[in-house]
C-alpha atoms as a PDB file:
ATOM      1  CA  UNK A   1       0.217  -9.984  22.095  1.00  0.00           C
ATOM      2  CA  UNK A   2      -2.955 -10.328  20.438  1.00  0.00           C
ATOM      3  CA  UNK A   3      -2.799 -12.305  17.121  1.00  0.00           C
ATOM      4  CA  UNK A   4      -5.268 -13.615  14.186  1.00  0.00           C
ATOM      5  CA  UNK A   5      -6.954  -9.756  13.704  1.00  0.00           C
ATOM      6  CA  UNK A   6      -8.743  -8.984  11.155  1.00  0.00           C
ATOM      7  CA  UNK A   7      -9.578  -5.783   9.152  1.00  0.00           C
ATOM      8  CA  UNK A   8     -12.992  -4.916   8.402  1.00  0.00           C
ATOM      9  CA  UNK A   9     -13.602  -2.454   5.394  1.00  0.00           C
ATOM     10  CA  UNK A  10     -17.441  -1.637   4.623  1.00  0.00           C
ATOM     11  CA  UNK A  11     -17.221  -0.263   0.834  1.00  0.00           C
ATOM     12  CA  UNK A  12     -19.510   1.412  -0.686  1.00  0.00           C
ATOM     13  CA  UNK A  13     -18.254   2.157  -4.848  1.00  0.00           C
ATOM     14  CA  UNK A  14     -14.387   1.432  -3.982  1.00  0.00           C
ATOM     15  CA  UNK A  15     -11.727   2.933  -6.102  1.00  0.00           C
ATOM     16  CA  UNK A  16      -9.219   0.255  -7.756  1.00  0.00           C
ATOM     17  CA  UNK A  17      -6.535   1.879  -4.744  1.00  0.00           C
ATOM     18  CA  UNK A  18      -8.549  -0.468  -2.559  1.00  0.00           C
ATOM     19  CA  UNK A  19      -7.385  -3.822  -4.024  1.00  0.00           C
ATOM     20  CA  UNK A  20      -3.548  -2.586  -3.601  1.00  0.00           C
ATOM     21  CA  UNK A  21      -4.372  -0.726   0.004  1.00  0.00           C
ATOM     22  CA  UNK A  22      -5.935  -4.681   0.438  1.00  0.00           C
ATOM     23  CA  UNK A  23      -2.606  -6.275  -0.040  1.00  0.00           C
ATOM     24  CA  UNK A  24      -0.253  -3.937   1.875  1.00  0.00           C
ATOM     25  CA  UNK A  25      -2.741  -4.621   5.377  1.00  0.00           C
ATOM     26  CA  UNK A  26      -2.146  -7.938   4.427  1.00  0.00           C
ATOM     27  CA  UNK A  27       1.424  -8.161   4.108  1.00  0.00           C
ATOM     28  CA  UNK A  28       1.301  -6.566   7.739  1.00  0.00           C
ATOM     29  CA  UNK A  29       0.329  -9.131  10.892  1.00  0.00           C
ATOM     30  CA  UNK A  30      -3.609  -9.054   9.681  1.00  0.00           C
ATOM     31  CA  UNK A  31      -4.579 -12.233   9.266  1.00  0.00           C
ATOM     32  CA  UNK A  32      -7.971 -11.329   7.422  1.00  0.00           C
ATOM     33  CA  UNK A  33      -9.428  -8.394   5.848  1.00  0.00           C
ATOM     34  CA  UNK A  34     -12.990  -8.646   5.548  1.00  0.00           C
ATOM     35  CA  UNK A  35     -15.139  -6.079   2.936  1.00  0.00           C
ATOM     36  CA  UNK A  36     -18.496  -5.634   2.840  1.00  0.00           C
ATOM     37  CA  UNK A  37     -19.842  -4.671  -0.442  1.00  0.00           C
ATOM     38  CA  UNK A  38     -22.723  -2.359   0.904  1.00  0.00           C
ATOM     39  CA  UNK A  39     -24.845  -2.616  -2.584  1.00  0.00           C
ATOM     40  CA  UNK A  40     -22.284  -0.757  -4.671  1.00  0.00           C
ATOM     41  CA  UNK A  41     -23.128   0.293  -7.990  1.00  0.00           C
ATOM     42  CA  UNK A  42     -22.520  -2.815 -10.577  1.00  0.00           C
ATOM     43  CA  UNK A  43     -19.284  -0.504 -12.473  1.00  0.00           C
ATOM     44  CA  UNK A  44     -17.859  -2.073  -9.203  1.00  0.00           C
ATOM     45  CA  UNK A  45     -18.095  -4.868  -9.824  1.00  0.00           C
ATOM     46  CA  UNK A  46     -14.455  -5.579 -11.228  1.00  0.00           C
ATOM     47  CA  UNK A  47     -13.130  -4.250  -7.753  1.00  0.00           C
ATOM     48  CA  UNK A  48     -15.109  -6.668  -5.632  1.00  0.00           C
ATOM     49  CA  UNK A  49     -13.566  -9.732  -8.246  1.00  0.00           C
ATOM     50  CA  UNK A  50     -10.426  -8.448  -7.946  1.00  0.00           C
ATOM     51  CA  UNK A  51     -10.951  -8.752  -3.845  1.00  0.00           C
ATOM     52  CA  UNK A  52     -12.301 -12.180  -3.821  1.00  0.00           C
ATOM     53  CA  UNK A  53      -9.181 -13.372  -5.456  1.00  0.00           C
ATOM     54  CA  UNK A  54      -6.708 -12.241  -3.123  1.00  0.00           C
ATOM     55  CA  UNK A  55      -5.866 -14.937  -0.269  1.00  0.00           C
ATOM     56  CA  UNK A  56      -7.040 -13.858   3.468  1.00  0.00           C
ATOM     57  CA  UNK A  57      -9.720 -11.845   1.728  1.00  0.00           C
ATOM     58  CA  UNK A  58     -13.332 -12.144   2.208  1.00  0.00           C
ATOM     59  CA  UNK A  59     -16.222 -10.003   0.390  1.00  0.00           C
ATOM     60  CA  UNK A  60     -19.370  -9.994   1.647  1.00  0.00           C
ATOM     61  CA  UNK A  61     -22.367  -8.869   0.113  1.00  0.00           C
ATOM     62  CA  UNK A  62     -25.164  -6.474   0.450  1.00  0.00           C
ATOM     63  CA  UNK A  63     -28.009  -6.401  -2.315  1.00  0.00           C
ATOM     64  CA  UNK A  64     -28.952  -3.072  -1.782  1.00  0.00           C
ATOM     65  CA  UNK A  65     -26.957  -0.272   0.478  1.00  0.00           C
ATOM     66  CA  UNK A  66     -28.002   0.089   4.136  1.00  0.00           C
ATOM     67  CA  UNK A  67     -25.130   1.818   4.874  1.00  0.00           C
ATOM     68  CA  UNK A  68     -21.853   1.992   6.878  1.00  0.00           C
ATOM     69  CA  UNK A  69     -23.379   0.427  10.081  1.00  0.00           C
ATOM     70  CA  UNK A  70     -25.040  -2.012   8.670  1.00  0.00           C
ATOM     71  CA  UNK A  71     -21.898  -2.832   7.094  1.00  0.00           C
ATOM     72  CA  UNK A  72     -20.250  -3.173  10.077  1.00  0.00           C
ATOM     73  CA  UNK A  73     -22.613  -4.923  11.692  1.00  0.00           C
ATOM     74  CA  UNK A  74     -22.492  -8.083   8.993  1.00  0.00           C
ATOM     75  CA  UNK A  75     -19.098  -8.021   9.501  1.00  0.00           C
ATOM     76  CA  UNK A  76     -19.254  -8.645  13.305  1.00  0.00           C
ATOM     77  CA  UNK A  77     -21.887 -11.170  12.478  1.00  0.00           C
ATOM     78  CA  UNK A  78     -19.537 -12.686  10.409  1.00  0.00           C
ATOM     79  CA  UNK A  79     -16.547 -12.450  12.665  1.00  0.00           C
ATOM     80  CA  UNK A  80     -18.685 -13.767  15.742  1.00  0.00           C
ATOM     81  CA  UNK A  81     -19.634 -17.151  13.815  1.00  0.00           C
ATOM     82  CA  UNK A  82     -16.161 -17.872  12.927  1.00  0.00           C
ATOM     83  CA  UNK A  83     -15.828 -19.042  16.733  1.00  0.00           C
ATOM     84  CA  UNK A  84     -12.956 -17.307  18.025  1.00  0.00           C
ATOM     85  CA  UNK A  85     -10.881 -17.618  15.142  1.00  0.00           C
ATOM     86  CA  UNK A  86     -10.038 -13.784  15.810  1.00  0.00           C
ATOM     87  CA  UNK A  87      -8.823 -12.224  18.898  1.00  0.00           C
ATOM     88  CA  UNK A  88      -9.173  -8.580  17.839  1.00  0.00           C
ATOM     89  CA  UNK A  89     -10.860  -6.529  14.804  1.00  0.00           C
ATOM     90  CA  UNK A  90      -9.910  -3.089  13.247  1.00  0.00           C
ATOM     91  CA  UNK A  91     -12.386  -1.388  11.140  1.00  0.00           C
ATOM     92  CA  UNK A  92     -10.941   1.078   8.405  1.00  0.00           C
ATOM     93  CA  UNK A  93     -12.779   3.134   5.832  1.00  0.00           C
ATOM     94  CA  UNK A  94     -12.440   2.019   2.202  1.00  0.00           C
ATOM     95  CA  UNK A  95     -11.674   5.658   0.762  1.00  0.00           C
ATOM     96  CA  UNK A  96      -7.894   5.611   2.376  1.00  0.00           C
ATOM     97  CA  UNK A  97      -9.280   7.406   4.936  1.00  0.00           C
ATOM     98  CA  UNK A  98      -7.175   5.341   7.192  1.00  0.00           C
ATOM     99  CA  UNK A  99      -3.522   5.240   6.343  1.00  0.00           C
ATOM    100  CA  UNK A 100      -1.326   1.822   6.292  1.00  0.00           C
ATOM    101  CA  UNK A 101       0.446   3.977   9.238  1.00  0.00           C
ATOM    102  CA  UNK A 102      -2.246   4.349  11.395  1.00  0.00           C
ATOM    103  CA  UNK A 103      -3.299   0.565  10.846  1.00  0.00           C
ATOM    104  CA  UNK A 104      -0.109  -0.503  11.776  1.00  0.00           C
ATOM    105  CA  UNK A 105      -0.260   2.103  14.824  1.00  0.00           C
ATOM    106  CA  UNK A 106      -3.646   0.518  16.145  1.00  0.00           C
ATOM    107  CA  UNK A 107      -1.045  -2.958  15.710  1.00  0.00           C
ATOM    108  CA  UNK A 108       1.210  -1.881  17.547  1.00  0.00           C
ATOM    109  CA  UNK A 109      -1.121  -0.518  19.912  1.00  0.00           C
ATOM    110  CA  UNK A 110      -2.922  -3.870  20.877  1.00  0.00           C
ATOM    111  CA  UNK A 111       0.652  -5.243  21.556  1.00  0.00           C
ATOM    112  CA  UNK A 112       0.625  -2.937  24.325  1.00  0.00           C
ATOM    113  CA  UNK A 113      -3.175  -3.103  25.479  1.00  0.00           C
ATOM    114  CA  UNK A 114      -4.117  -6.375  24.509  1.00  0.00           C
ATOM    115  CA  UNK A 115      -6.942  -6.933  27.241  1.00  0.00           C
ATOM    116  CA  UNK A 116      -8.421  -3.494  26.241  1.00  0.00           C
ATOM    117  CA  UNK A 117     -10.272  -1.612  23.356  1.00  0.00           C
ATOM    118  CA  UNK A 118      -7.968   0.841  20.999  1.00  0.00           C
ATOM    119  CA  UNK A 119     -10.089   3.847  19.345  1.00  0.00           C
ATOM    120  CA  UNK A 120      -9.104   5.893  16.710  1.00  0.00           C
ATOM    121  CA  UNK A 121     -10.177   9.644  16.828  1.00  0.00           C
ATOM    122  CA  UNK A 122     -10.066  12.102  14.377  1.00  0.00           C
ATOM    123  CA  UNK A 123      -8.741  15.642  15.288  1.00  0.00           C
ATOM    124  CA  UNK A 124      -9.647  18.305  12.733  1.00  0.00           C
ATOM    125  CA  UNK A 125      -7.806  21.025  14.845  1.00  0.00           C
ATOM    126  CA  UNK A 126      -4.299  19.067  14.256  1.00  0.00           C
ATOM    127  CA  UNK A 127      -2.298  18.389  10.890  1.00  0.00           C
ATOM    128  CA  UNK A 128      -1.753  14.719  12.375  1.00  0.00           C
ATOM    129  CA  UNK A 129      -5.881  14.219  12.088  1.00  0.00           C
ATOM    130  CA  UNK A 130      -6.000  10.156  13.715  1.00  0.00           C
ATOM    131  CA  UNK A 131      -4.993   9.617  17.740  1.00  0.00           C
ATOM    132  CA  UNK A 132      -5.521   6.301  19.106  1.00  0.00           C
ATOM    133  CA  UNK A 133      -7.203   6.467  22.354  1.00  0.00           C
ATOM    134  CA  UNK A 134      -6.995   3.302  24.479  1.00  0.00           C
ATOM    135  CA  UNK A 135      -9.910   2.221  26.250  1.00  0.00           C
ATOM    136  CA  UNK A 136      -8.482  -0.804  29.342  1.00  0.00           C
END
């Protein structure tokens, strides 16, 4: 069972639902949830605070937006210098576009396939629009 995963969230002008969204991945086995502030505008700002004050959380910062995979990309950075301290990442989208369900699917998911990658794809042809793939 893979444990010590972390959640990364690139956010680009975050609603306020993403401080409480923030705390309920937390309150799951995530051990870290990691935002990237991708040069949001500075109305923002407030959010951002908010998310620096919440234990496990770390916002990183962007000066100006390069957008979402650049995001990503300083978030691997980030997760590859903390020197294993993760075994596994899941990256969400900070507009709920991922549910607390399907976070704790892809969870429940690595339990199963811990030695392989889990993918979530959308379907736009079904009412149930995530399905993890597994990749071993």
């Amino acid at each position: 069972m893979m444990k010590n995963i972390a959640v990364i969230i690139p956010a680009y002008n975050p609603q306020q639902s993403l401080i409480t969204y923030v705390h309920q991945l937390l309150a799951t086995t995530i051990s870290q949830v990691i935002i990237v502030n991708d040069g949001s505008d500075q109305k923002y700002a407030d959010v951002f605070e908010a998310l620096q004050k919440i234990d496990c959380c770390r916002v990183l910062e962007h000066g100006n937006n390069i957008g979402k995979g650049g995001a990503l990309k300083t978030a691997f950075i980030y997760v590859m210098e903390q020197r294993g301290m993760f075994q596994g990442v899941i990256t969400v989208g900070a507009h709920g576009q991922h549910t607390l369900q399907d976070v704790k699917l892809v969870l429940t998911m690595t339990k199963v396939f811990s030695e392989g990658i889990v993918l979530g794809v959308r379907n736009f042809h079904s009412s149930d629009s995530t399905f993890p793939i597994i990749l071993g």
